[in-house]
Each structure stands twice: as C-alpha cells, then as structure tokens.
Protein backbone atom coordinates (compact mmCIF):
# COMPACT_ATOMS: atom_id res chain seq x y z
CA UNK A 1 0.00 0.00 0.00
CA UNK A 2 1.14 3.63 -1.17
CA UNK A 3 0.95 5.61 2.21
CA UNK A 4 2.06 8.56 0.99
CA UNK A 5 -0.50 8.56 -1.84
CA UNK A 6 -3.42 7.58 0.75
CA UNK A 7 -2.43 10.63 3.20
CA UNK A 8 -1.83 12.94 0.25
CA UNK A 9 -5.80 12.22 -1.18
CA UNK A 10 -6.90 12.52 2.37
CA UNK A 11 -4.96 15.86 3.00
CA UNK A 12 -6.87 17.29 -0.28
CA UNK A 13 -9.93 16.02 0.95
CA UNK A 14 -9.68 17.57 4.56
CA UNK A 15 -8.44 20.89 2.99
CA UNK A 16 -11.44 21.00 0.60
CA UNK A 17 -13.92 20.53 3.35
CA UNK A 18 -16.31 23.63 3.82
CA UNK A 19 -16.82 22.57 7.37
CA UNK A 20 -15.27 25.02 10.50
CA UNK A 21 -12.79 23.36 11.77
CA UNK A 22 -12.20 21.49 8.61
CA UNK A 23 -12.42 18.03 9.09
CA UNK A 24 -14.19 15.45 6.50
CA UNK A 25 -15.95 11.91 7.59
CA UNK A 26 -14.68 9.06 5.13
CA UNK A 27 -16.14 6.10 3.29
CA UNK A 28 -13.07 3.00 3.49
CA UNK A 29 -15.19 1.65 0.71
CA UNK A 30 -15.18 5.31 -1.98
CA UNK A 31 -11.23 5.72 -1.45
CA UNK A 32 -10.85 2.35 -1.74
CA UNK A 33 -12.27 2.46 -5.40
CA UNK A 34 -10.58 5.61 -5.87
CA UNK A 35 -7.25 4.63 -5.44
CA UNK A 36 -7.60 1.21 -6.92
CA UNK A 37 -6.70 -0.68 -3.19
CA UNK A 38 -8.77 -3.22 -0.56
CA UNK A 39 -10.89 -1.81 1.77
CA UNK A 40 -8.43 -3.75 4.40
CA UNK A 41 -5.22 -1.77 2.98
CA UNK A 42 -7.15 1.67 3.26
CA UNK A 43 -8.27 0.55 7.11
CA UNK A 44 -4.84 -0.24 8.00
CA UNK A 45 -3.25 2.78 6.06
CA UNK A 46 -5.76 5.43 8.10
CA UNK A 47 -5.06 3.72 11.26
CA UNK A 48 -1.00 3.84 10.21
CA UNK A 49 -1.33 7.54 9.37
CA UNK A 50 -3.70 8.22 12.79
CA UNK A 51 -0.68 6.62 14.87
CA UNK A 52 1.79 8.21 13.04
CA UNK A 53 0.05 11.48 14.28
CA UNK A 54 -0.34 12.65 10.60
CA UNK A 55 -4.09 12.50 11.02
CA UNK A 56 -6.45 13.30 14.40
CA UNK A 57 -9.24 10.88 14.76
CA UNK A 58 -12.21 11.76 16.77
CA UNK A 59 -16.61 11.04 16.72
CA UNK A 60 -18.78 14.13 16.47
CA UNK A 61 -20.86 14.50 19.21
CA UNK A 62 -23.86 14.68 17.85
CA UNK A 63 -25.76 11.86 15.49
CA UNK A 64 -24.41 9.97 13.67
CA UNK A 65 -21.50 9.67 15.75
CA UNK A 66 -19.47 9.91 12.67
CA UNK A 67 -15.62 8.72 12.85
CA UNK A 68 -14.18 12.42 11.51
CA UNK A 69 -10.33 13.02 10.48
CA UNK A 70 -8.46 16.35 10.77
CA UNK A 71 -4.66 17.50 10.46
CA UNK A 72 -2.63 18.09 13.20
C-alpha cells in the first residue's frame, strides 16, 4: 500500500472541506475504489497515518457519531 498517496488524497480532501474546523468523515469503501486498493489496505493505512500522528481521529458529538479526520 502507497501511504504517501493515501495521506496525500486525504490531506486534499480535509483541505477542501467547507466545514469550521475542517475536518471530512470518510467512506473506506469510496477511497478504496478511488485509489484502486482493498478496503483492508485503506483501514490499515488510516489507522497507520492516525498513529503516526499525521491525522487526528475523533466522533462528532452529535448523530451519527461519525468517525471524523483532521490535520494536526
């Protein structure tokens, strides 16, 4: 698995978010597809890049509950 290529997409996709703070909620299954990969690899790449401290994981508060990424 291309990390690299996985946090760049997900970088773009934070930093086109309209939201305040900008943060985005992600389907495994869309980037997946989008970068050609297994939903698996994409799991295990987020969770690399979250540990890393590349990415901030955290749930909104309110429903859904959504898993959300943000930069550091």
């Amino acid at each position: 698995m291309d990390k690299e290529k996985l946090y760049q997409r997900m970088e773009s996709m934070i930093m086109s978010s309209s939201k305040k703070p900008k943060y985005m909620s992600i389907s495994t299954v869309k980037i997946a597809d989008i970068l050609e990969m297994t939903v698996r690899d994409i799991d295990q790449g987020i969770k690399e890049l979250v540990e890393e401290g590349r990415l901030k994981q955290s749930r909104l508060e309110k429903p859904p509950h959504n898993t959300i990424y943000l930069l550091p």
